[in-house]
Each structure stands twice: as structure tokens, then as C-alpha cells.
C-alpha atoms as a PDB file:
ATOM      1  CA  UNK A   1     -26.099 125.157  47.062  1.00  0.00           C
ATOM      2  CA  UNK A   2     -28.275 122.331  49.023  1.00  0.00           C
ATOM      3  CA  UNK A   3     -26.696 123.359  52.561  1.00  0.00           C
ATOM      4  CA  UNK A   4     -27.392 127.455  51.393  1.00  0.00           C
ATOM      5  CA  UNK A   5     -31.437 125.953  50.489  1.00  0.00           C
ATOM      6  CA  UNK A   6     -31.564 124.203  53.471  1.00  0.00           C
ATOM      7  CA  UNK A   7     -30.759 127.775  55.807  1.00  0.00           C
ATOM      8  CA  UNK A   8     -33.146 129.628  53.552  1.00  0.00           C
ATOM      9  CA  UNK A   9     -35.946 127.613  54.245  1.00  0.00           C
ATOM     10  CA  UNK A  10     -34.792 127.556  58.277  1.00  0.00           C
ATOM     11  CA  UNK A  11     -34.955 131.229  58.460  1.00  0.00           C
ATOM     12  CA  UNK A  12     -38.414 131.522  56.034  1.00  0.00           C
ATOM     13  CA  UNK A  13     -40.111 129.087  59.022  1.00  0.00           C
ATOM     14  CA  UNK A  14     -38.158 130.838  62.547  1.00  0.00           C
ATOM     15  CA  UNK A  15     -39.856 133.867  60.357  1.00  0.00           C
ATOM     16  CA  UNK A  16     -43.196 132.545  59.774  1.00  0.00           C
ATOM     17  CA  UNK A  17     -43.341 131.135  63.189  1.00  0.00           C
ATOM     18  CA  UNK A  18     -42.421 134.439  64.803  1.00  0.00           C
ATOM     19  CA  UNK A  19     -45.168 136.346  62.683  1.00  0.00           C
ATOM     20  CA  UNK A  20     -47.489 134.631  64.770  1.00  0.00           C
ATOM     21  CA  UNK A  21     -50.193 135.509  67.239  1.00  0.00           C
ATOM     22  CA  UNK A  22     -51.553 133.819  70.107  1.00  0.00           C
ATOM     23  CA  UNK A  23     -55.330 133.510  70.844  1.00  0.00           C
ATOM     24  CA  UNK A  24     -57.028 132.017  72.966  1.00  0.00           C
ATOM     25  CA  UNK A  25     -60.577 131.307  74.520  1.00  0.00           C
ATOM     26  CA  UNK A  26     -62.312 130.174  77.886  1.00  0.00           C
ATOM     27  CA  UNK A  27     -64.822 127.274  77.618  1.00  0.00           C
ATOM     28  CA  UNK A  28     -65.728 125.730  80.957  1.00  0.00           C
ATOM     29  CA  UNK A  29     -63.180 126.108  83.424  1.00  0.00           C
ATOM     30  CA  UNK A  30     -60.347 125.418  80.690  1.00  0.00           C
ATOM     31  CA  UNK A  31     -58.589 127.967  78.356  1.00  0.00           C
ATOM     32  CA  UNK A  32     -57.859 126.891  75.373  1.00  0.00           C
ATOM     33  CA  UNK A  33     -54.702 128.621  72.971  1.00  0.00           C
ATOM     34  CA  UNK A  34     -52.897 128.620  69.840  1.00  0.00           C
ATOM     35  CA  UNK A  35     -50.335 130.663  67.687  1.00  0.00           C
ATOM     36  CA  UNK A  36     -51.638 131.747  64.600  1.00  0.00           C
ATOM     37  CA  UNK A  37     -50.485 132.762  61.115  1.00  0.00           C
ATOM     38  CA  UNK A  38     -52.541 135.438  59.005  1.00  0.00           C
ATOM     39  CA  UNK A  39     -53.886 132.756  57.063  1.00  0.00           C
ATOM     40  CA  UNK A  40     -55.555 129.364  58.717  1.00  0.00           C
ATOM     41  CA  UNK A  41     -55.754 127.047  56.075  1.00  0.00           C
ATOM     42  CA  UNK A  42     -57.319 128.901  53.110  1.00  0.00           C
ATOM     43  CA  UNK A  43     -59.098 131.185  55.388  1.00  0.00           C
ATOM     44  CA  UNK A  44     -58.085 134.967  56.622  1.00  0.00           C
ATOM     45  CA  UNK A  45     -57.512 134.223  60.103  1.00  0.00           C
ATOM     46  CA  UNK A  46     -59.893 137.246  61.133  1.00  0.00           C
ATOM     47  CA  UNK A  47     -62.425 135.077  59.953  1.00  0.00           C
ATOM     48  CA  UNK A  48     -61.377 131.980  61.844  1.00  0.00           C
ATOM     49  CA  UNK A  49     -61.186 134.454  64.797  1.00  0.00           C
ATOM     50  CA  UNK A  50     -64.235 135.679  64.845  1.00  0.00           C
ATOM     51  CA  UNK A  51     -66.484 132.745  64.308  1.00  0.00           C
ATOM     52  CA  UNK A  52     -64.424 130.859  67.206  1.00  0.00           C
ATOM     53  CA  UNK A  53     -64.993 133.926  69.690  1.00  0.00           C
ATOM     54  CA  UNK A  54     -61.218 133.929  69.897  1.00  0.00           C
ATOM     55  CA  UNK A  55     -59.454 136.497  71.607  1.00  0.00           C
ATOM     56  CA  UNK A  56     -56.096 138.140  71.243  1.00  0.00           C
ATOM     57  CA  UNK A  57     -54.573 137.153  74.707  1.00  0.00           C
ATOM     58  CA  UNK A  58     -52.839 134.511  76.378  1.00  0.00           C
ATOM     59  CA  UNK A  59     -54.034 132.325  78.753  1.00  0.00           C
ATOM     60  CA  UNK A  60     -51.552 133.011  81.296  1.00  0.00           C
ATOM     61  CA  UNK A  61     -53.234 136.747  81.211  1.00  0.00           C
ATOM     62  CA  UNK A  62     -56.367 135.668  81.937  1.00  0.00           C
ATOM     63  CA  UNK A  63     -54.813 133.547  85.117  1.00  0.00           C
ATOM     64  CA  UNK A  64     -54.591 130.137  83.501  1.00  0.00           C
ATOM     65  CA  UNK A  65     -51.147 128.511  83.467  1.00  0.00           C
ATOM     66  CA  UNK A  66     -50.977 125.160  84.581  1.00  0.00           C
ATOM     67  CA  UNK A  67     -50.706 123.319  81.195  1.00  0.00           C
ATOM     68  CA  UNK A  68     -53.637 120.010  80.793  1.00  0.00           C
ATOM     69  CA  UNK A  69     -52.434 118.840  77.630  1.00  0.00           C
ATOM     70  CA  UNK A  70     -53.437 119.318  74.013  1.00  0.00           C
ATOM     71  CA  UNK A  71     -56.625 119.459  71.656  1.00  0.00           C
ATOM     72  CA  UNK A  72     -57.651 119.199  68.139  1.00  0.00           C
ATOM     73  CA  UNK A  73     -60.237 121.443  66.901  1.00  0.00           C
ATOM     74  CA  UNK A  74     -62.139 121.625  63.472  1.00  0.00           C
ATOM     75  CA  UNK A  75     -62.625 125.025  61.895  1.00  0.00           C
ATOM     76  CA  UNK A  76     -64.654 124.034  58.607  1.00  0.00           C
ATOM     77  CA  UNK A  77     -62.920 124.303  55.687  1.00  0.00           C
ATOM     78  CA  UNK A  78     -60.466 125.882  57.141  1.00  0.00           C
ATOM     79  CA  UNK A  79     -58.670 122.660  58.768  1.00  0.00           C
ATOM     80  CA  UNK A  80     -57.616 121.961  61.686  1.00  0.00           C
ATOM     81  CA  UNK A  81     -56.074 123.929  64.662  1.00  0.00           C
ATOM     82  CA  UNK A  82     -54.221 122.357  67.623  1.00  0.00           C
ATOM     83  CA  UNK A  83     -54.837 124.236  71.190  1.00  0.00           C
ATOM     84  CA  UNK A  84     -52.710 124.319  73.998  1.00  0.00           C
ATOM     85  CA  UNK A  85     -54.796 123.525  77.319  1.00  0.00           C
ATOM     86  CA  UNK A  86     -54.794 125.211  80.531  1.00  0.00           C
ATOM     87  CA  UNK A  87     -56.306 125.496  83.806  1.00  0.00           C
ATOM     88  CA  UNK A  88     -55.764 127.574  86.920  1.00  0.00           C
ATOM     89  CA  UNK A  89     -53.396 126.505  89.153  1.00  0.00           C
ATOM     90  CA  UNK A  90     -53.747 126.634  92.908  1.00  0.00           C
ATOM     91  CA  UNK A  91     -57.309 125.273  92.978  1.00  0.00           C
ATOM     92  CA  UNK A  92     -57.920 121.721  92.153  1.00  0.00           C
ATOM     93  CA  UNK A  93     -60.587 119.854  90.708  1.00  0.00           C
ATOM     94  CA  UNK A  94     -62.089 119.103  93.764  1.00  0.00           C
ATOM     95  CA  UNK A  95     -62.444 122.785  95.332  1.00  0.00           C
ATOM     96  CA  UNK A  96     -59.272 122.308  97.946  1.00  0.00           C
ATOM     97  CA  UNK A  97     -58.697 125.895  98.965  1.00  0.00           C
ATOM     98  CA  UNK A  98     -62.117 127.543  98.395  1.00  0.00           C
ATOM     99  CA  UNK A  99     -65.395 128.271 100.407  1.00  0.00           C
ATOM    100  CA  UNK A 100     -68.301 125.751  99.842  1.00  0.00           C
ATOM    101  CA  UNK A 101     -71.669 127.736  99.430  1.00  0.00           C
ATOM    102  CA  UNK A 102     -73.264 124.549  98.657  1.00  0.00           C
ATOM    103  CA  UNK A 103     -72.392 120.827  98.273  1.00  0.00           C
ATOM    104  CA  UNK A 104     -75.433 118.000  97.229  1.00  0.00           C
ATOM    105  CA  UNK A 105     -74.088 114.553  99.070  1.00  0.00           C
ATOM    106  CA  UNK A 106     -76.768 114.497 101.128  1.00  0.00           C
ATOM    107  CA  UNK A 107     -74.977 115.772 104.493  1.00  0.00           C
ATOM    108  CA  UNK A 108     -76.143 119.884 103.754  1.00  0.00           C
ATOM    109  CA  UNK A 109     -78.901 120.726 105.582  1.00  0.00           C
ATOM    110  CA  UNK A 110     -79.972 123.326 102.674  1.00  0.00           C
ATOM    111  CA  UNK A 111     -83.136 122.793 100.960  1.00  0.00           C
ATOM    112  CA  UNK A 112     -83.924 123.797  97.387  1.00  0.00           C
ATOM    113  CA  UNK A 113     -87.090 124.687  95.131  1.00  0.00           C
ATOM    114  CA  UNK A 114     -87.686 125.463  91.655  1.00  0.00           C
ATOM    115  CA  UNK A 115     -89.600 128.734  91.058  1.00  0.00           C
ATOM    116  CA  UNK A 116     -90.451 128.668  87.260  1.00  0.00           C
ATOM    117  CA  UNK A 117     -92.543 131.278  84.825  1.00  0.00           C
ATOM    118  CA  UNK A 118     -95.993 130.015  86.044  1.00  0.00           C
ATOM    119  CA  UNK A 119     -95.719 132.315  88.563  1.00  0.00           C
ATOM    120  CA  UNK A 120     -95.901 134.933  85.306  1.00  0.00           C
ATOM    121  CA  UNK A 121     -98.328 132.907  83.563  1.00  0.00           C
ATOM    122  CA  UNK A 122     -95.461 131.093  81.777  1.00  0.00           C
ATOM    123  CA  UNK A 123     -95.638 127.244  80.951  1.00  0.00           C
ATOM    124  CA  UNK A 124     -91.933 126.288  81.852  1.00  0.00           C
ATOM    125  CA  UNK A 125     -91.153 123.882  84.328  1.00  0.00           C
ATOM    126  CA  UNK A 126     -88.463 122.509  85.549  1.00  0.00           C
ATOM    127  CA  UNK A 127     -87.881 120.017  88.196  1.00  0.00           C
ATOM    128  CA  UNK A 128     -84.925 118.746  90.764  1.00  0.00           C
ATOM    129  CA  UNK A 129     -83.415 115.325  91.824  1.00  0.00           C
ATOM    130  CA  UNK A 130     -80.494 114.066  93.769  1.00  0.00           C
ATOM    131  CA  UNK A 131     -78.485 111.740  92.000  1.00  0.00           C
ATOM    132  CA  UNK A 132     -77.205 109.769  94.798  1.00  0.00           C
ATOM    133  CA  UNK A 133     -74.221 107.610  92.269  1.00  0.00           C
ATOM    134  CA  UNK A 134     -72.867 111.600  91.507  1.00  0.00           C
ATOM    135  CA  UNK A 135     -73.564 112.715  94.671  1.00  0.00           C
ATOM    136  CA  UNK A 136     -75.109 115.581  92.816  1.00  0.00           C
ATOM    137  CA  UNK A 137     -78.178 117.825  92.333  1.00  0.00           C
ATOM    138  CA  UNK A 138     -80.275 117.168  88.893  1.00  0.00           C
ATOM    139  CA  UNK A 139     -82.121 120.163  87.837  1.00  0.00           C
ATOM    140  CA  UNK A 140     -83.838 119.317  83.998  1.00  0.00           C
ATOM    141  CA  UNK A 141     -86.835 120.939  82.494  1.00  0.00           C
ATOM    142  CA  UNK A 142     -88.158 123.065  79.331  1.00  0.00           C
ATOM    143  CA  UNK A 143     -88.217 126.697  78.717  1.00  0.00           C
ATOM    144  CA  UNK A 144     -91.778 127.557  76.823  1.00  0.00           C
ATOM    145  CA  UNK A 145     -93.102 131.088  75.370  1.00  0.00           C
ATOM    146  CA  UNK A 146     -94.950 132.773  77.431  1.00  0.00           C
ATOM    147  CA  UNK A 147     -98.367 133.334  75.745  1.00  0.00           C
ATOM    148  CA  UNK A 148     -99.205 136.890  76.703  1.00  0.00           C
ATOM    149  CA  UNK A 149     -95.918 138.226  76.225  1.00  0.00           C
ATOM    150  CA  UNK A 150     -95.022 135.821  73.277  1.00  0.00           C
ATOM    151  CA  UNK A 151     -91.082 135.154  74.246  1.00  0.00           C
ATOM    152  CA  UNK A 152     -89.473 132.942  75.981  1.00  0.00           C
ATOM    153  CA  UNK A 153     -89.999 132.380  79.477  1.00  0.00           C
ATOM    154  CA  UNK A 154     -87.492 130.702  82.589  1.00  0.00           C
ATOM    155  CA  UNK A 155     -86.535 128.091  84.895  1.00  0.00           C
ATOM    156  CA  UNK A 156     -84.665 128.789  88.228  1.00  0.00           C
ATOM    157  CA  UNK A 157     -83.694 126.793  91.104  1.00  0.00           C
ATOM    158  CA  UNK A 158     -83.018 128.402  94.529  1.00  0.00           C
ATOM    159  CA  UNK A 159     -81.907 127.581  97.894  1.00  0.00           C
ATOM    160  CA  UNK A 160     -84.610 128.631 101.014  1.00  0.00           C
ATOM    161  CA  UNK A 161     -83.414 131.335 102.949  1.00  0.00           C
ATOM    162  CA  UNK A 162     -80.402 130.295 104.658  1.00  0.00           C
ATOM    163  CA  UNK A 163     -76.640 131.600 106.298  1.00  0.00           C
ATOM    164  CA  UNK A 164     -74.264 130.921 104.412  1.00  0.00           C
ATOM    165  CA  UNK A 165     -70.377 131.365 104.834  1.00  0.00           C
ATOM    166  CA  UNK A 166     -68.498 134.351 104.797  1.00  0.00           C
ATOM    167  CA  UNK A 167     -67.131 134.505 100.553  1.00  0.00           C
ATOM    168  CA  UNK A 168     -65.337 138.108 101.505  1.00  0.00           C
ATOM    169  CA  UNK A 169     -62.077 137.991  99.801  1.00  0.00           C
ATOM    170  CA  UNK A 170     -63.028 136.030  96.804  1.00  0.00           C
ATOM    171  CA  UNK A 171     -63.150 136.228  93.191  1.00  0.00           C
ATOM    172  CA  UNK A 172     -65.880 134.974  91.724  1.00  0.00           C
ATOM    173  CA  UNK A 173     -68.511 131.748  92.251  1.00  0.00           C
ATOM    174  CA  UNK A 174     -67.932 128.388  90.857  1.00  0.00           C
ATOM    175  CA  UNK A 175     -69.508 125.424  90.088  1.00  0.00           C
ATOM    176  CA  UNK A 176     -68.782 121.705  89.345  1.00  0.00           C
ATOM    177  CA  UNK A 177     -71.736 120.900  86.639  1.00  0.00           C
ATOM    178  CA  UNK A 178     -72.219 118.475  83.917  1.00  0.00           C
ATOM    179  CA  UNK A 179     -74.670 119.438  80.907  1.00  0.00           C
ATOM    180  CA  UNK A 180     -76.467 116.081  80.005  1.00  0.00           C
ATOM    181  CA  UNK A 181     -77.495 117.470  76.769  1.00  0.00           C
ATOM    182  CA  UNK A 182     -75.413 117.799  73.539  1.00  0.00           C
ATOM    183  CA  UNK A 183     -78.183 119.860  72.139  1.00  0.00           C
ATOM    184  CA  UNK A 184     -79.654 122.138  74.868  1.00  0.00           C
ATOM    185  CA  UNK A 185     -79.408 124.908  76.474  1.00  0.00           C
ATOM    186  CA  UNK A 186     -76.568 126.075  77.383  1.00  0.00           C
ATOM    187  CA  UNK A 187     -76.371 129.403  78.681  1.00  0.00           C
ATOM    188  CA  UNK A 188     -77.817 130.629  82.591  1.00  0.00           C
ATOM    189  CA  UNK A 189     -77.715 133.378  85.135  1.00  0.00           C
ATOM    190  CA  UNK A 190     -76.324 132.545  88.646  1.00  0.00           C
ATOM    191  CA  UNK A 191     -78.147 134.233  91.160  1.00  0.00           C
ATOM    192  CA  UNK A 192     -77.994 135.380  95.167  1.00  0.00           C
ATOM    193  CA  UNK A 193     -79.463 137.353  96.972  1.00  0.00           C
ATOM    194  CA  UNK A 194     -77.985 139.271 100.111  1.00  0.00           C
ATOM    195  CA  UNK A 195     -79.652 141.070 103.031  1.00  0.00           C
ATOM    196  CA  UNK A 196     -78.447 144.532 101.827  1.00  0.00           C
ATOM    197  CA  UNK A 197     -78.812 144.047  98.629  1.00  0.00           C
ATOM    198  CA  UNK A 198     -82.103 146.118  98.353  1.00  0.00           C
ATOM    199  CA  UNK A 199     -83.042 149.497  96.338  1.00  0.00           C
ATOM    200  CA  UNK A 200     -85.306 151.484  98.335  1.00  0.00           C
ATOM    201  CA  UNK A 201     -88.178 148.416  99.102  1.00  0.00           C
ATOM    202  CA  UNK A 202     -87.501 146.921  96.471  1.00  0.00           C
ATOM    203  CA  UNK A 203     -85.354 142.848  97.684  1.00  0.00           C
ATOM    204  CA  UNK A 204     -83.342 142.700  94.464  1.00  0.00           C
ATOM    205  CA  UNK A 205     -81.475 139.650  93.225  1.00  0.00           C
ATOM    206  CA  UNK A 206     -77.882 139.742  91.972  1.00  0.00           C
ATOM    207  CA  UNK A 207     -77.312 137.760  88.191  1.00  0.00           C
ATOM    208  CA  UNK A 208     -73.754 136.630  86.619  1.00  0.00           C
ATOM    209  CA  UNK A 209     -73.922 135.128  83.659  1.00  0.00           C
ATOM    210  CA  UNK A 210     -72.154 131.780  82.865  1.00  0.00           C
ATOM    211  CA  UNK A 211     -72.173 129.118  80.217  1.00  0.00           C
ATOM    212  CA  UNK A 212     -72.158 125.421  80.632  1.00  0.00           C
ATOM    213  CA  UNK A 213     -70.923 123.825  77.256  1.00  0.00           C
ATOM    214  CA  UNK A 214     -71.597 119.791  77.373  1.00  0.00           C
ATOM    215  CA  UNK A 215     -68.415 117.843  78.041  1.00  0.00           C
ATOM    216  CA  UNK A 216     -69.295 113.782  77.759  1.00  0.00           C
ATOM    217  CA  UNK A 217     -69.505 112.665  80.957  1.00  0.00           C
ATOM    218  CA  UNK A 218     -67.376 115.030  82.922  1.00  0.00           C
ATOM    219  CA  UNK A 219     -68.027 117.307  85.451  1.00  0.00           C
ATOM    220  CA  UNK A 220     -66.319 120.621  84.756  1.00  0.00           C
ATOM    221  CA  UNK A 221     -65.513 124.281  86.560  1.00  0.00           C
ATOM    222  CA  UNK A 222     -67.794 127.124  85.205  1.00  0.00           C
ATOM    223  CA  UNK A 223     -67.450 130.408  87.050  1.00  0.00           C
ATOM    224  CA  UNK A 224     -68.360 134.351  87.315  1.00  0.00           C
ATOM    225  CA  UNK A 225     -66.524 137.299  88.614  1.00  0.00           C
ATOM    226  CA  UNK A 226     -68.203 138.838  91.642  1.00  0.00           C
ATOM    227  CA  UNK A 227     -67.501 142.338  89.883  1.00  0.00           C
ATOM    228  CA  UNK A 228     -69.727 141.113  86.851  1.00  0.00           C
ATOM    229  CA  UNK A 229     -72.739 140.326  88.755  1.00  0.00           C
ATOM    230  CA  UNK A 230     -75.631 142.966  88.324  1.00  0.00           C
ATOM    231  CA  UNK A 231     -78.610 143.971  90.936  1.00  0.00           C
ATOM    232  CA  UNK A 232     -81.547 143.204  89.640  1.00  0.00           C
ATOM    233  CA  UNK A 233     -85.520 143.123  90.357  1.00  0.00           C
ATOM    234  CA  UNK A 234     -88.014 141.013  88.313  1.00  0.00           C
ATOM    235  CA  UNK A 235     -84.764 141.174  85.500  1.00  0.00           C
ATOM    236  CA  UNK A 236     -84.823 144.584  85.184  1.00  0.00           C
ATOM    237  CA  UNK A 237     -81.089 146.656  86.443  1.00  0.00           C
ATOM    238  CA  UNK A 238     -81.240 148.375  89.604  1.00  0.00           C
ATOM    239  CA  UNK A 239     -79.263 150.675  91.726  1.00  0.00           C
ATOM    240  CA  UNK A 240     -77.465 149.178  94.656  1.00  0.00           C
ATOM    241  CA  UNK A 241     -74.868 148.164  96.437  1.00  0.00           C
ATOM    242  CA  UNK A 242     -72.071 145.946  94.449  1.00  0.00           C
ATOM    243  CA  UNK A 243     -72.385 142.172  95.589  1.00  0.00           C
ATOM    244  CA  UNK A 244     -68.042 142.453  96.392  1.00  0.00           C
ATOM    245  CA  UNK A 245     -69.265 144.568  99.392  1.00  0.00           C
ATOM    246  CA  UNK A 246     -72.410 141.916 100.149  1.00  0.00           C
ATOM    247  CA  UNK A 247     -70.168 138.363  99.897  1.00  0.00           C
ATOM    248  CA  UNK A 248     -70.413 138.512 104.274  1.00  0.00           C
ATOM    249  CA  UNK A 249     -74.748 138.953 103.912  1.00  0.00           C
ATOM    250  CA  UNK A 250     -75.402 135.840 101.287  1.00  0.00           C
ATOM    251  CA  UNK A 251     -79.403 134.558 102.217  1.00  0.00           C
ATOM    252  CA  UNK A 252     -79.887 132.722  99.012  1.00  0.00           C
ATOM    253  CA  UNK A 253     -78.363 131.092  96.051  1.00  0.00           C
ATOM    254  CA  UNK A 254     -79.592 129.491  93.150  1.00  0.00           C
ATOM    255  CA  UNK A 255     -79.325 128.896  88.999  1.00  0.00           C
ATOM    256  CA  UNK A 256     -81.442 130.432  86.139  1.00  0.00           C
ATOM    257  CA  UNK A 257     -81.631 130.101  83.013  1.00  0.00           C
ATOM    258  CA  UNK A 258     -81.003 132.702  80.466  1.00  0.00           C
ATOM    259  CA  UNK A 259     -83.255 135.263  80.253  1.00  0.00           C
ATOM    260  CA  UNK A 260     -84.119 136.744  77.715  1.00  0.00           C
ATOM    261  CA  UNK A 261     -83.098 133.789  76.250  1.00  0.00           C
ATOM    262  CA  UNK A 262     -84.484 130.764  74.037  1.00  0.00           C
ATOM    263  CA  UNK A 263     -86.747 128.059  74.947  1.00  0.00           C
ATOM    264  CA  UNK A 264     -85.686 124.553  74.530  1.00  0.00           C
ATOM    265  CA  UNK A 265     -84.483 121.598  77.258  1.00  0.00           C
ATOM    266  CA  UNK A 266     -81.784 121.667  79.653  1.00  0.00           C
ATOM    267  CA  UNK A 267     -80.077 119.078  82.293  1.00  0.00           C
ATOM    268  CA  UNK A 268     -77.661 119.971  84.653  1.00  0.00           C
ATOM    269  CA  UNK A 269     -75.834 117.909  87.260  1.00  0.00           C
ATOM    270  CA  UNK A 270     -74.348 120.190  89.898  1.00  0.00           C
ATOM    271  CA  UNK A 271     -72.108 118.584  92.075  1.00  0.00           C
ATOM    272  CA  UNK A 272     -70.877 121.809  93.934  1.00  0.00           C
ATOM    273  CA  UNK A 273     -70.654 125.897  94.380  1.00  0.00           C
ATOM    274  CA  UNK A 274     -67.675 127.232  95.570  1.00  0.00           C
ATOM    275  CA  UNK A 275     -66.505 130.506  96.159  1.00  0.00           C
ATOM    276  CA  UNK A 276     -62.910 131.413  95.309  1.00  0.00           C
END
């Protein structure tokens, strides 16, 4: 009777585990995956997905697959679930393999400015440093309403017109950052802007979003597809060439933050942008 238990309760958990499904989720540079039952804790796991932003993928679709150990993550009353952690392989931590469109140890000869909502009648401001210990590029500040148009206004820092290197053949852009602040912003807008990429007269400015979650001290890998970028002019959409066809004609990068967004602080480090 014990031994004919003991195989009943074998096949009830090879049966629960196989009812399983794996999601996952991207958070700076690292995606993050577990198997999960219909129920997570007491909790429907639709529920737990949805508030996580999980998605019902792998990580090895999405291109990550070299594994970088595990994690424990809260879910409210729901418990606790244990991710799987992976990055891409075939690019390390320190860029080897991909195009540098801008590096901040001092030996780059490009020079950077913030352009803020003042400009707009805006009260943001924002302001740069190099932090010679990181061999990085501080860019901290506030986003404020804008009086007159009572929402929130922006920050961005840009590089001056420049040449930069040929990115044809790449993905996306990437970026070794820290975020300094636990509570913060957190979510900006690359930008570049290419010689063709103009509508009529119009110089318009292409915008990827990405998100920059705080991670202790560590400097992580945030990124964009090239194909997500948008043309835009004074944030408004505009026709134009994609930025895929523009990665030889780059003239300017630089970092927003969100906008529309929210006003509050911000502090980034950025230690590099890449192209891969």
C-alpha cells in the first residue's frame, strides 16, 4: 500500500509540474523566468501575471540564454516566486563585440549639453558631471509642470553635432547606466538624430523608449530596437525615413526623459552607448 502511495503522489507532482507555464520578463539587460502553476500561492496566476507585466514566453525566445543564476521575488500575498536569470550571450558586460557611439573616460573628444523645458517656458533643469572614480557621465535633475500648459515638462542631454561610427548592421542601442535613485524616475526616451532623417524642412529627432530600474550599485545593460525608434519633431510623429536605413548618417545622440511623463528627480550614471 505505502510503495502504491508513494507512485501516486510521484505521478500527481511529474503532473502538476508538467501543467506548468513559463513566463518571463525583461528588466535591465536581464530576463528574468519561471514555470508557473494556475494558482501562485492563493492567488489566480492571471493575477500574479498581470501585475508583474509577465509575459508568456521564454527567455531563450526573446534571445537570452546564457543562464546568471537565480532570484527570489515577492508577489504580496501571494508568496514567493523563484526566477531563473539570463542574459545574452555573445556580448559581455563590457561591450566586447559592439560599436561604441559614446564612452565618458575622458579620452572622447565629444562634448555634451543639457537642453531642458526652459526653452518652452518649463522650469526643469537638469545638469551633467563626469564622475572621474566611474569613469562615467552624471546627468541628475528635476522634471517640473510647465505652468502654461500645466503637465509635466523634460530634461534631455545631447551630444554637439558630431560623426559618429557606422552602427549599419545592428540591432538596437545600448547603454551601461546606473539609476542612483530608488525612488525616481525611471523611465526615458533615447534620442539621435541623422542627416536624412528630415520630413520636408522639418530636422526631426528619432525616440526609443527604455527603462532604467535602480540596481544598488551596479551598472547594468538597458537597450532599444532600432525598428522601435519613431521620427519625431517637437514630440509629435512624423513621416520619414526608418532610423535602420539612417544607422551610417548618426549627427547626434543623447537621453530624455519621458515625455509625456511625470515630474519628479532622476540620476543617471552612464558609463557607455553601444550599438549592437
Amino acid at each position: 500500500m505505502m510503495r502504491a502511495a508513494l507512485l501516486l503522489a510521484a505521478v500527481a507532482l511529474a503532473a502538476a509540474a508538467d501543467s506548468c507555464t513559463t513566463y518571463s520578463k525583461v528588466v535591465n539587460g536581464t530576463c528574468a523566468q519561471a514555470c508557473l502553476n494556475k494558482t501562485v500561492g492563493v492567488c489566480p496566476v492571471a493575477l500574479v501575471v498581470k501585475l508583474g507585466g509577465l509575459s508568456a514566453t521564454t527567455c531563450a525566445a526573446a534571445g537570452f540564454s546564457q543562464p546568471d543564476g537565480t532570484k527570489p521575488q515577492k508577489a504580496g500575498p501571494c508568496g514567493t516566486i523563484v526566477f531563473d536569470l539570463y542574459t545574452k550571450s555573445g556580448v559581455g558586460a563590457d561591450g566586447a563585440g559592439a560599436i561604441t557611439l559614446a564612452s565618458f573616460d575622458g579620452d572622447s573628444p565629444t562634448t555634451w549639453k543639457t537642453v531642458d523645458d526652459p526653452v518652452m517656458g518649463g522650469k526643469s533643469q537638469s545638469y551633467l558631471a563626469r564622475d572621474q572614480a566611474d569613469q562615467a557621465l552624471r546627468w541628475h535633475g528635476h522634471v517640473a509642470m510647465v505652468p502654461f500648459l500645466k503637465s509635466p515638462g523634460f530634461c534631455t542631454f545631447r551630444s554637439d553635432q558630431a560623426k559618429f561610427p557606422d552602427a549599419s548592421g545592428t540591432d538596437g542601442i545600448h547603454m551601461r547606466v546606473r539609476n542612483n535613485m530608488t525612488v525616481g524616475l525611471s523611465r526615458f526616451k533615447f534620442q539621435l538624430e541623422t542627416k536624412g532623417g528630415r520630413s520636408g524642412f522639418k530636422q526631426g529627432t528619432y525616440s526609443g523608449n527604455v527603462t532604467v530600474q535602480a540596481a544598488g550599485s551596479r551598472f547594468v545593460d538597458v537597450s532599444a530596437r532600432w525598428a522601435d525608434f519613431d521620427l519625431t519633431w517637437r514630440g509629435q510623429r512624423i513621416s520619414g525615413p526608418a532610423l535602420t536605413g539612417q544607422l551610417d548618417q548618426i549627427e547626434s545622440i543623447g537621453l530624455s526623459t519621458f515625455f509625456p511623463g511625470k515630474t519628479g528627480d532622476f540620476d543617471l550614471e552612464i558609463e557607455s552607448i553601444t550599438a549592437q
